[in-house]
N, C-alpha and C. Protein backbone atom coordinates (compact mmCIF):
# COMPACT_ATOMS: atom_id res chain seq x y z
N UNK A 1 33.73 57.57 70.58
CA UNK A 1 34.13 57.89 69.23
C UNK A 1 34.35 56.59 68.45
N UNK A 2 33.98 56.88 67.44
CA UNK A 2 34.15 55.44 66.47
C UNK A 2 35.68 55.11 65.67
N UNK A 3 35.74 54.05 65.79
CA UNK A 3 37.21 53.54 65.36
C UNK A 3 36.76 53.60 63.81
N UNK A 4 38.00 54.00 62.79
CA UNK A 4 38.12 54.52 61.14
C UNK A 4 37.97 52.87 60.94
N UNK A 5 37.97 52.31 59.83
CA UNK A 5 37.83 51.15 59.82
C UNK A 5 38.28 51.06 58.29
N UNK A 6 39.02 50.66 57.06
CA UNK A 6 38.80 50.14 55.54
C UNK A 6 38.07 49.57 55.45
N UNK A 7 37.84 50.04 54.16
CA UNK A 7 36.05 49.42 53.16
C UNK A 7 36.61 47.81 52.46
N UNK A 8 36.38 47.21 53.24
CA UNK A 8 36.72 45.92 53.24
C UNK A 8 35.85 45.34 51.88
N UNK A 9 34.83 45.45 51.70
CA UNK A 9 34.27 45.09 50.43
C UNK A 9 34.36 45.99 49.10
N UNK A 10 34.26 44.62 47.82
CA UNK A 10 34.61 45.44 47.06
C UNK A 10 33.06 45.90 46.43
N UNK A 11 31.98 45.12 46.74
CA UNK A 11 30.77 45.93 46.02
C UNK A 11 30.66 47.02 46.84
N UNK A 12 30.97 46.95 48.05
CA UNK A 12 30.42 48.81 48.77
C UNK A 12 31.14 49.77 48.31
N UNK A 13 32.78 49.74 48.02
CA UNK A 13 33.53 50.44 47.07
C UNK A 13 32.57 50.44 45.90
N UNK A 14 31.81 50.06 44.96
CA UNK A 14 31.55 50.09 43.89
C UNK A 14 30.04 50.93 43.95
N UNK A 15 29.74 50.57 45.39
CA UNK A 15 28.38 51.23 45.52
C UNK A 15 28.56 52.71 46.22
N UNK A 16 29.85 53.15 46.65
CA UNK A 16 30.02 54.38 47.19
C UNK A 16 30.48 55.41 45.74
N UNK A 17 31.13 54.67 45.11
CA UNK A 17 31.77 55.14 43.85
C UNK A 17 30.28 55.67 42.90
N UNK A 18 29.23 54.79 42.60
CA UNK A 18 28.32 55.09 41.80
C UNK A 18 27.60 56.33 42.98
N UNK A 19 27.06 56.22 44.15
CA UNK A 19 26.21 56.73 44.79
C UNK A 19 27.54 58.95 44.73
N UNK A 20 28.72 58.55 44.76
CA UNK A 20 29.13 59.98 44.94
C UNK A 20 29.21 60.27 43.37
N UNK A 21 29.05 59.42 41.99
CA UNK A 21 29.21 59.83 40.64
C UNK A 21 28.13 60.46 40.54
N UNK A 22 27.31 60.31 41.09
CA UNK A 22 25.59 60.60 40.69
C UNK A 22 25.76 62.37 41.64
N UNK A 23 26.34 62.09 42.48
CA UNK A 23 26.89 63.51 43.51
C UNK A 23 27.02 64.89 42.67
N UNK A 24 28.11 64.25 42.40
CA UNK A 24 29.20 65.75 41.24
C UNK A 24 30.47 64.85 40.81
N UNK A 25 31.40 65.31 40.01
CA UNK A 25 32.44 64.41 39.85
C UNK A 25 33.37 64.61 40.54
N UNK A 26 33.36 65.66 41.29
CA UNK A 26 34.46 66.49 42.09
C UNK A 26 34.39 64.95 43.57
N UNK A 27 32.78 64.99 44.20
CA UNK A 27 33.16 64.05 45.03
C UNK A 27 33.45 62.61 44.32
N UNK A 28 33.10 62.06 43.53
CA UNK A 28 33.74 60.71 42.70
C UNK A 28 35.05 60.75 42.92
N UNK A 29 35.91 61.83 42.02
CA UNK A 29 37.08 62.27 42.22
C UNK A 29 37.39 61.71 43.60
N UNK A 30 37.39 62.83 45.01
CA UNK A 30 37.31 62.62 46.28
C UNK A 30 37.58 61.20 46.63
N UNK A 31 36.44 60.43 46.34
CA UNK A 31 36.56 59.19 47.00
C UNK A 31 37.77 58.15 46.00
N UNK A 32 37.96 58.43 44.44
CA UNK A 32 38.40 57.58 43.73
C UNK A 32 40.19 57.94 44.61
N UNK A 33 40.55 59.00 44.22
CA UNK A 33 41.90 59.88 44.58
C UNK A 33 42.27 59.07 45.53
N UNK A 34 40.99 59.29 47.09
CA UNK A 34 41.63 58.56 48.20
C UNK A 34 41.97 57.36 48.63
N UNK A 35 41.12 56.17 47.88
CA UNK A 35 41.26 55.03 48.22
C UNK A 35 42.59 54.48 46.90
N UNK A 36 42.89 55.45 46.23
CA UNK A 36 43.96 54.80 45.31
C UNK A 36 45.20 55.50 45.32
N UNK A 37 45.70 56.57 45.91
CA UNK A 37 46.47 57.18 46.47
C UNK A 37 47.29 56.96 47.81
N UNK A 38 46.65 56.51 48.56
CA UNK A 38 46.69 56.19 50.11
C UNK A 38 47.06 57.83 50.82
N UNK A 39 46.92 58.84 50.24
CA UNK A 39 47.55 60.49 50.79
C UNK A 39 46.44 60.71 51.77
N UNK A 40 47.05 61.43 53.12
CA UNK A 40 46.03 62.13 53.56
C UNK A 40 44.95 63.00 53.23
N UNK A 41 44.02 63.27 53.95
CA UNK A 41 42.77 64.13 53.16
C UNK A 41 43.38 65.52 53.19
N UNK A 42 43.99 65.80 54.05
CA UNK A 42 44.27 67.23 53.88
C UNK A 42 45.28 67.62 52.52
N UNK A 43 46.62 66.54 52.38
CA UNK A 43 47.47 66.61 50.92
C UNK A 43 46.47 67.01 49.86
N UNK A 44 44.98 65.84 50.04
CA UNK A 44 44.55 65.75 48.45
C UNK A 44 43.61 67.16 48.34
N UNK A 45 43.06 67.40 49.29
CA UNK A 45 42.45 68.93 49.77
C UNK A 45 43.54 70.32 49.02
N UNK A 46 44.40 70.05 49.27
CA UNK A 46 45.38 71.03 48.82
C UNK A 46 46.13 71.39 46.87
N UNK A 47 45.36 69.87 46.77
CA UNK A 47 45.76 69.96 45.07
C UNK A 47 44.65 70.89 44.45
N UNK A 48 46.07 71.53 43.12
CA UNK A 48 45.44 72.47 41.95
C UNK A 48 45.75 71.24 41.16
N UNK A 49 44.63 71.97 40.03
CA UNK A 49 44.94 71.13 38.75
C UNK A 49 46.22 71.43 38.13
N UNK A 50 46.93 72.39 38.27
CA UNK A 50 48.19 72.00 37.81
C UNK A 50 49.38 70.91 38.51
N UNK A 51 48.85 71.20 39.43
CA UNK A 51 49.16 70.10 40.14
C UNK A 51 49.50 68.52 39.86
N UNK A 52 48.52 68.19 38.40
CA UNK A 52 48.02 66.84 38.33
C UNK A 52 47.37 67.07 36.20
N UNK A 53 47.95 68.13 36.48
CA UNK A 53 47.28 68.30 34.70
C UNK A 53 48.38 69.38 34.37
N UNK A 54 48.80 69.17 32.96
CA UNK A 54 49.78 69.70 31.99
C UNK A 54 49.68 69.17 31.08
N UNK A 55 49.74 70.45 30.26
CA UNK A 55 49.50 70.09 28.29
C UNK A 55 48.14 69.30 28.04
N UNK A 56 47.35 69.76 28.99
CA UNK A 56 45.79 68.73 28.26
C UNK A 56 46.16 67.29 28.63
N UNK A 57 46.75 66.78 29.58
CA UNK A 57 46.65 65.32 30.01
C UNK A 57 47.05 65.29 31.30
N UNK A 58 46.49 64.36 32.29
CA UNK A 58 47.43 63.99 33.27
C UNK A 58 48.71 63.48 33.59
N UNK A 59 49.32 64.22 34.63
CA UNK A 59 50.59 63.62 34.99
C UNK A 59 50.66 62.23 35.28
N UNK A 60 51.93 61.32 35.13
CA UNK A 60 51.90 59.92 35.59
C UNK A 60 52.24 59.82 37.07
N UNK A 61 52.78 61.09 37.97
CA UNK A 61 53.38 61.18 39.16
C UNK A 61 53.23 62.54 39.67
N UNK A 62 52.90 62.81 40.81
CA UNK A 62 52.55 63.59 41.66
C UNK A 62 53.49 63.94 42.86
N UNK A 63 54.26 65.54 42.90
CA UNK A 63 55.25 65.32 43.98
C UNK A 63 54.65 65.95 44.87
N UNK A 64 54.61 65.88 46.31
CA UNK A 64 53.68 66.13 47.07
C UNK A 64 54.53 66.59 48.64
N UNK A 65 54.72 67.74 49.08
CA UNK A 65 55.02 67.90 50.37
C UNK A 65 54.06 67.29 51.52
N UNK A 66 54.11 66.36 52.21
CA UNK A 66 53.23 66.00 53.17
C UNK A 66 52.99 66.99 54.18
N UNK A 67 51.57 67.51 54.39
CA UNK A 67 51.33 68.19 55.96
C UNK A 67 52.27 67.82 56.98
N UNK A 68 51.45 66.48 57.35
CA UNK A 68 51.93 66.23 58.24
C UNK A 68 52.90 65.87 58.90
N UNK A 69 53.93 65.14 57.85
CA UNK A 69 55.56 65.14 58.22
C UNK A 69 56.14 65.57 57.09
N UNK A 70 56.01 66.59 56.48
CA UNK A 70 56.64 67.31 55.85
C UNK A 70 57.63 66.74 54.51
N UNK A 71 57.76 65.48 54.86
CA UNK A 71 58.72 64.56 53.61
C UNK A 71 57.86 65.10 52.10
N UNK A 72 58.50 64.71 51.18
CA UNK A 72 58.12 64.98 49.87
C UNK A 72 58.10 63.68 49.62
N UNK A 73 56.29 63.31 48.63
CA UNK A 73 55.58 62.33 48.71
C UNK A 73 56.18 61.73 46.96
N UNK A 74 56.43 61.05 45.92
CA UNK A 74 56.06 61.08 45.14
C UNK A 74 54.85 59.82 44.84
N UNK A 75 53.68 60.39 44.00
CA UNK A 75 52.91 59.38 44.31
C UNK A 75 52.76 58.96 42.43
N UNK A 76 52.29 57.91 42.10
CA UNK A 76 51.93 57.17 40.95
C UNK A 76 50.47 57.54 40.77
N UNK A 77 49.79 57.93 39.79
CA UNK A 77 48.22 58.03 39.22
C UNK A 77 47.88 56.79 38.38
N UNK A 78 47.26 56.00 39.20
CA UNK A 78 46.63 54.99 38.36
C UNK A 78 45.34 55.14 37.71
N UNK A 79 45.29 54.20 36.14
CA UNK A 79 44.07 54.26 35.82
C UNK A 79 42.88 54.67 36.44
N UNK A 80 42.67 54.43 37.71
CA UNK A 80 41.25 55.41 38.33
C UNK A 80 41.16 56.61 38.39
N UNK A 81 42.37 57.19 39.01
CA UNK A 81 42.66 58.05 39.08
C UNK A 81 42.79 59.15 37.91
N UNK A 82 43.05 58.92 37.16
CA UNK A 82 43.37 59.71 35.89
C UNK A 82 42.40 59.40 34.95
N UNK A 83 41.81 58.54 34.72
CA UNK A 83 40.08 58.70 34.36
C UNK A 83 39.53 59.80 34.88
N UNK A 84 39.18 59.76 36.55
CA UNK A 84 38.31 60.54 36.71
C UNK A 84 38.69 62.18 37.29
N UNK A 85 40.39 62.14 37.30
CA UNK A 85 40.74 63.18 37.49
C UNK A 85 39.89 64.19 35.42
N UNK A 86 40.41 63.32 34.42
CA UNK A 86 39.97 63.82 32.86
C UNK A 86 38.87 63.93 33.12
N UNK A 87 37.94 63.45 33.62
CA UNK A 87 36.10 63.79 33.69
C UNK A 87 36.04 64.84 34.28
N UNK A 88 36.46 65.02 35.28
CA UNK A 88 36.45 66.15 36.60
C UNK A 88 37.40 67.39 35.94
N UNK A 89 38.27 67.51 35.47
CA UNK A 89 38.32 68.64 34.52
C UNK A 89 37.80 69.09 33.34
N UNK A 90 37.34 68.60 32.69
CA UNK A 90 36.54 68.51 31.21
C UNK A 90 34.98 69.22 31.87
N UNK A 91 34.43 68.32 32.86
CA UNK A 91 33.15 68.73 32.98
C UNK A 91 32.82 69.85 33.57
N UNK A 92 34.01 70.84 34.20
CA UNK A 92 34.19 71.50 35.21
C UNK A 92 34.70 72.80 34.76
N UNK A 93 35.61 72.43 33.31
CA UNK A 93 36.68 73.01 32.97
C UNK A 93 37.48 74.02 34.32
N UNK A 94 37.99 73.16 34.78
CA UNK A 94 39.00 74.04 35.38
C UNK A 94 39.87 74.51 34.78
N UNK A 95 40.76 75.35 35.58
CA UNK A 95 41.95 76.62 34.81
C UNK A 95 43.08 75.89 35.55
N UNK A 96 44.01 75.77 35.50
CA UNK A 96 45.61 75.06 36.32
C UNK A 96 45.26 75.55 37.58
N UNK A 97 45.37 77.07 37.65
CA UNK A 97 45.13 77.67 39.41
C UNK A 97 44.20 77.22 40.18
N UNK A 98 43.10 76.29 39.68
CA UNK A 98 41.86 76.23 40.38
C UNK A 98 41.97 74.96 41.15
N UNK A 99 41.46 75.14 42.34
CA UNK A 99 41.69 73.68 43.37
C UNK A 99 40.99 72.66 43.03
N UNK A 100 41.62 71.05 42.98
CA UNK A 100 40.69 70.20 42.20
C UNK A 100 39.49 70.09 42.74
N UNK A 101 39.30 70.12 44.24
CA UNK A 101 38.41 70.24 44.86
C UNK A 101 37.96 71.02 45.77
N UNK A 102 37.62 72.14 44.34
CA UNK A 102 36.74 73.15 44.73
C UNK A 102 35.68 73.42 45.55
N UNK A 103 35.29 74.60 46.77
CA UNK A 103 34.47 74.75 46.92
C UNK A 103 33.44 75.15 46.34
N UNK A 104 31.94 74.53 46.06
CA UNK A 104 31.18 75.47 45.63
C UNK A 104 30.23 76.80 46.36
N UNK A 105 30.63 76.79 47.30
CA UNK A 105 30.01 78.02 48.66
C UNK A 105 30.98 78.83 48.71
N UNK A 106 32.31 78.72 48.30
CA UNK A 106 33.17 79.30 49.34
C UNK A 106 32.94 81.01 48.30
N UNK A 107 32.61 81.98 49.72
CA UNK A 107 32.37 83.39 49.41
C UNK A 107 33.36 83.94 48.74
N UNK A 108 34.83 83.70 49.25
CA UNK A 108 35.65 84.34 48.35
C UNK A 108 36.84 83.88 47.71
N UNK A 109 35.99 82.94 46.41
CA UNK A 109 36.69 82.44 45.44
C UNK A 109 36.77 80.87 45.37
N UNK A 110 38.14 80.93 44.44
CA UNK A 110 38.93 79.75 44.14
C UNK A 110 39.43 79.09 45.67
N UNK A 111 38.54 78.22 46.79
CA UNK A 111 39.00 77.49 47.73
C UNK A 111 38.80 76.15 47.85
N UNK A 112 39.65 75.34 48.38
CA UNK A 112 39.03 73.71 48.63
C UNK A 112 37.91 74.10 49.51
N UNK A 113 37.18 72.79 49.21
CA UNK A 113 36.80 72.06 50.22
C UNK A 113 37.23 71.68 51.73
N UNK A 114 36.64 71.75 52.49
CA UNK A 114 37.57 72.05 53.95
C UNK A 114 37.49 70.37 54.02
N UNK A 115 38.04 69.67 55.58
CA UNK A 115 37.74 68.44 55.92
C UNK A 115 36.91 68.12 56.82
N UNK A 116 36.28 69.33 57.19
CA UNK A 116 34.49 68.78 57.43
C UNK A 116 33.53 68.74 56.49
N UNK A 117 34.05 68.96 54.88
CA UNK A 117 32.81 68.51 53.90
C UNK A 117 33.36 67.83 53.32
N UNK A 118 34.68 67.43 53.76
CA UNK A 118 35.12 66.41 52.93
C UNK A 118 34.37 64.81 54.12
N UNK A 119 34.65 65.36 54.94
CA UNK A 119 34.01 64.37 56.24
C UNK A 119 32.52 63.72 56.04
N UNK A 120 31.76 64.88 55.55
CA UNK A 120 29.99 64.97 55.43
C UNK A 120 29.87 64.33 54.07
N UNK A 121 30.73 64.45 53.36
CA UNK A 121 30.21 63.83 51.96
C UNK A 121 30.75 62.60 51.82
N UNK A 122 31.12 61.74 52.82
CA UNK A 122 32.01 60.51 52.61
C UNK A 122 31.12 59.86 53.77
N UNK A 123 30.64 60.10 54.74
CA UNK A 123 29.99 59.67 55.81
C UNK A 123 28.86 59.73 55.22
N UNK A 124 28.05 60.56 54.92
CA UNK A 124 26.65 60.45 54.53
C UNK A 124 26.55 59.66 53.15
N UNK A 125 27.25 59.13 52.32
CA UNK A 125 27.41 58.51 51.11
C UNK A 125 27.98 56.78 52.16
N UNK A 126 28.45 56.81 52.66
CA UNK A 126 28.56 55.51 53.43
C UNK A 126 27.23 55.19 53.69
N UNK A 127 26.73 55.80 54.80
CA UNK A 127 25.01 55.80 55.06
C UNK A 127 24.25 55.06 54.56
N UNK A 128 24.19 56.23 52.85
CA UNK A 128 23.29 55.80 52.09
C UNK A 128 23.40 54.57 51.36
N UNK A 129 24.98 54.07 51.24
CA UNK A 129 24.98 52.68 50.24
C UNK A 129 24.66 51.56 51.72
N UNK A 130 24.50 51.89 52.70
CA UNK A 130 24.37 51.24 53.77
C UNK A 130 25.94 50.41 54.17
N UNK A 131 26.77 50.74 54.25
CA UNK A 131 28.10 50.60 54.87
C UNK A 131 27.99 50.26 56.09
N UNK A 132 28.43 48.88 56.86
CA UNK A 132 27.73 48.97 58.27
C UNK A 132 28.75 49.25 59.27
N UNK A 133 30.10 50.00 58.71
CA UNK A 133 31.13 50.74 59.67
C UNK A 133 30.94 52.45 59.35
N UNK A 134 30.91 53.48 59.79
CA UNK A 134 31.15 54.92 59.78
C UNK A 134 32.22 55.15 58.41
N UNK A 135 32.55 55.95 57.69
CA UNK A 135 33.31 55.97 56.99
C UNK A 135 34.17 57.36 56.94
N UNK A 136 34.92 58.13 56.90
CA UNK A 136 35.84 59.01 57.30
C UNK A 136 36.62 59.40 55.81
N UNK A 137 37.15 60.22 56.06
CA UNK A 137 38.29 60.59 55.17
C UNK A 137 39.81 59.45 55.20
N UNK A 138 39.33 59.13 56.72
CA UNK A 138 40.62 58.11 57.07
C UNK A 138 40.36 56.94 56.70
N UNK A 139 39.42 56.68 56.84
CA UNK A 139 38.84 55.54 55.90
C UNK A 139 39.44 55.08 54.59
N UNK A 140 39.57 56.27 53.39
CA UNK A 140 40.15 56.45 52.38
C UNK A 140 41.52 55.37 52.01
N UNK A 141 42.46 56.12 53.11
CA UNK A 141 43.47 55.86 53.29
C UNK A 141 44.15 54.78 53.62
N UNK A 142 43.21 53.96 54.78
CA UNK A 142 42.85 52.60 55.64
C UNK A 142 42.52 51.47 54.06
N UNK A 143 42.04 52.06 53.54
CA UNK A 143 41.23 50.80 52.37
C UNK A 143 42.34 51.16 51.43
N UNK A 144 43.31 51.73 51.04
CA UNK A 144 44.26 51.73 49.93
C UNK A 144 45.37 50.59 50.71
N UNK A 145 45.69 50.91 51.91
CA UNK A 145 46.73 49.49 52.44
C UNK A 145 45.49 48.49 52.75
N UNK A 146 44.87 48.35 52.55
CA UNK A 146 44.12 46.85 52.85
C UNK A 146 43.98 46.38 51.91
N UNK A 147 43.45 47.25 50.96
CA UNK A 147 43.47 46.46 49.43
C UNK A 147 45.03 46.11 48.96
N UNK A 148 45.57 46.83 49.07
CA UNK A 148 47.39 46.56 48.67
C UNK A 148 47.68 45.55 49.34
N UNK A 149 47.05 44.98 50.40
CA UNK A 149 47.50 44.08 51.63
C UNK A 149 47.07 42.74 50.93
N UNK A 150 45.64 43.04 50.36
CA UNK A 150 45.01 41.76 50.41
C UNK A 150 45.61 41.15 48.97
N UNK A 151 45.65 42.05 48.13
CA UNK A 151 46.01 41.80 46.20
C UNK A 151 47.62 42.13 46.65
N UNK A 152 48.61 41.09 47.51
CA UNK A 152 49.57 40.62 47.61
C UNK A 152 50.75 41.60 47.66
N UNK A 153 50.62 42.64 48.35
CA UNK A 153 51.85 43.60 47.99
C UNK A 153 52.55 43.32 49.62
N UNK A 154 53.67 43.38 49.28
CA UNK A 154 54.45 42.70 51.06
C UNK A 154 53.99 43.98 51.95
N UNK A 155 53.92 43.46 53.02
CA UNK A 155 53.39 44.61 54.23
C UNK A 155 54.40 45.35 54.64
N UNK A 156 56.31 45.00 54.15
CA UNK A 156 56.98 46.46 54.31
C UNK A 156 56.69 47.65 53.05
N UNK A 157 56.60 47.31 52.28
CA UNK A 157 56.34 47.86 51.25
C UNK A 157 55.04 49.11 51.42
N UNK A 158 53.98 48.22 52.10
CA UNK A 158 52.87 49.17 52.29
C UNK A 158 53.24 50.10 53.77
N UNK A 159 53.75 49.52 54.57
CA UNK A 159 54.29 50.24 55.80
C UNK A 159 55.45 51.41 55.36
N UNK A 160 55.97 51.04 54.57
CA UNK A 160 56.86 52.74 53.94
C UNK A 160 56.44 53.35 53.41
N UNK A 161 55.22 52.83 52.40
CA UNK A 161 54.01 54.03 51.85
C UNK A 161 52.96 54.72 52.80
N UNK A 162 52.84 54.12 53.65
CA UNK A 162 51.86 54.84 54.92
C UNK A 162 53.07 55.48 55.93
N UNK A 163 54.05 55.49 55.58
CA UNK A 163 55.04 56.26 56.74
C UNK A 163 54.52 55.61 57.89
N UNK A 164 54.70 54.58 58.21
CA UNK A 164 54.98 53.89 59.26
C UNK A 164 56.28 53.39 59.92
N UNK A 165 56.68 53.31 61.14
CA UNK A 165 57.88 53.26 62.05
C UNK A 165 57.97 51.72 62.18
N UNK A 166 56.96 50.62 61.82
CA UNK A 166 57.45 49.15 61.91
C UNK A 166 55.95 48.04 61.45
N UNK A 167 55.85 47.16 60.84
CA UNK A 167 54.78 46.32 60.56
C UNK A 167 53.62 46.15 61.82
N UNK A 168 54.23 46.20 62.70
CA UNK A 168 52.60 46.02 63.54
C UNK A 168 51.89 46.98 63.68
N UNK A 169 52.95 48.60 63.93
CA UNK A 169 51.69 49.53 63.46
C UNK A 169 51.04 49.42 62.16
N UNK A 170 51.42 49.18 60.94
CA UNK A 170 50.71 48.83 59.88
C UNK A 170 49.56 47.68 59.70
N UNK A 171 49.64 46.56 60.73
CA UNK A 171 48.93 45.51 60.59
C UNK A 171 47.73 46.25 61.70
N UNK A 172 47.68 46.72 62.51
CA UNK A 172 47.23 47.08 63.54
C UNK A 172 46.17 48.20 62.93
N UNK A 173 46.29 49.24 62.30
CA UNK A 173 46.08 49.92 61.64
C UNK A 173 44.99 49.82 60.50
N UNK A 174 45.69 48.76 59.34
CA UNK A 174 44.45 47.80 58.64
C UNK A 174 43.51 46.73 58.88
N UNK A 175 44.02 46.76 60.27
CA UNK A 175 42.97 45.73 60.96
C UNK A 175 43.02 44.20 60.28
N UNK A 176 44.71 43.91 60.10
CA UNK A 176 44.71 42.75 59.28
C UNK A 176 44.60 41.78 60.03
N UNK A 177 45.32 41.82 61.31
CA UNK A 177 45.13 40.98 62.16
C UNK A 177 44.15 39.90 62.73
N UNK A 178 43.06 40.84 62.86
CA UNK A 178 41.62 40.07 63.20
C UNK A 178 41.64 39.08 61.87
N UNK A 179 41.45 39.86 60.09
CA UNK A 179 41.29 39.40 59.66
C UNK A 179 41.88 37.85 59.42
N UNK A 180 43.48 37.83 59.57
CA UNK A 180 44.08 36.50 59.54
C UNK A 180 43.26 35.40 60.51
N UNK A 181 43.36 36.00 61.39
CA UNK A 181 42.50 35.17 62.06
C UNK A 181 41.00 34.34 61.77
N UNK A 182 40.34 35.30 61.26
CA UNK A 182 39.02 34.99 60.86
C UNK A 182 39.44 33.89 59.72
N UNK A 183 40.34 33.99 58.81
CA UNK A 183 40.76 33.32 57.76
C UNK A 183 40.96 32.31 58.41
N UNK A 184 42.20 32.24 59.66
CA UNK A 184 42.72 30.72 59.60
C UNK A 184 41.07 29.92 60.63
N UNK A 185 40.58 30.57 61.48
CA UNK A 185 39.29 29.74 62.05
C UNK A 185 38.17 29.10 60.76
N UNK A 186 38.23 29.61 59.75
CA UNK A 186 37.59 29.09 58.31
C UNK A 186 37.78 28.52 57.48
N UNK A 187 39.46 28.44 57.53
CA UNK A 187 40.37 27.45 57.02
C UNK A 187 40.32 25.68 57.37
N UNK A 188 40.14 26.35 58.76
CA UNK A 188 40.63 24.76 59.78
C UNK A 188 38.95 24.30 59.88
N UNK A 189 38.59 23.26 58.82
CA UNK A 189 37.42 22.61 59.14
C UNK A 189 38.09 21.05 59.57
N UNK A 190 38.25 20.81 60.59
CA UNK A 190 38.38 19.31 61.11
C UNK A 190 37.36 18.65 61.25
């Protein structure tokens, strides 16, 4: 099985972003949500647009019961996010009740997207921009603390936003480690 890995570059972010816009906006959405959110795939799977829209605009904050440990999340919507959350309702017109990320198969009705098409449409869009690690839903998540890691945010800071129990699972995790390394062997030209 393949180890999740963050999208360490920023043109393949830019080339996964154009390659899922061209998709639908729902997956744009998908990939924008996850890598700027840091939430699991299943949390963002579970949002309605009311959820994230009131009075014809987006919310600035998102309160969020976590699946998986159950804490209540509050999260911040940044500029990406709320761009393309406004595209993705406008073009779509959703209703408040309707899941942001809708199925379009699903036989009966208003359902997400499960996380095996959330899986297939993030992996096969890796593929195609030629990504030379596998890419995942966890992936998503992995590249929101790496980027936070790298554009200077302290690593407790990102370790209490990933619900983490201490910094080395967090460093361990973003795979910062290797990276320091690679840095200081490139550093040291004697």
């Amino acid at each position: 099985m393949n180890r999740t890995e963050p999208i360490r570059d920023k043109k393949m972010i830019e080339m996964m972003k154009m390659y899922l816009r061209n998709q639908s906006t729902r997956n744009y959405l998908l990939f924008v949500f996850g890598i700027n959110s840091n939430l699991r795939i299943g949390d963002i799977l579970s949002l309605r647009v009311k959820d994230v829209w009131s009075n014809r605009t987006v919310l600035k904050h998102i309160l969020i019961k976590e699946q998986k440990t159950g804490k209540l999340k509050k999260v911040r919507l940044n500029e990406s996010i709320v761009a393309a959350i406004k595209e993705h309702i406008k073009t779509n017109h959703l209703q408040p009740e309707d899941y942001l990320f809708q199925s379009k198969t699903s036989r009966y009705g208003n359902k997400p997207i499960d996380r095996v098409t959330a899986f297939r449409i993030l992996s096969e869009a890796g593929e195609r921009v030629g990504l030379p690690e596998p890419v995942s839903p966890h992936s998503l998540r992995k590249t929101w603390g790496y980027w936070a890691w790298k554009q200077g945010i302290a690593l407790p800071l990102i370790m209490e936003a990933l619900n983490h129990s201490n910094q080395s699972i967090t460093r361990r995790y973003l795979g910062i480690n290797q990276d320091e390394l690679d840095d200081a062997y490139m550093e040291l030209n004697l």
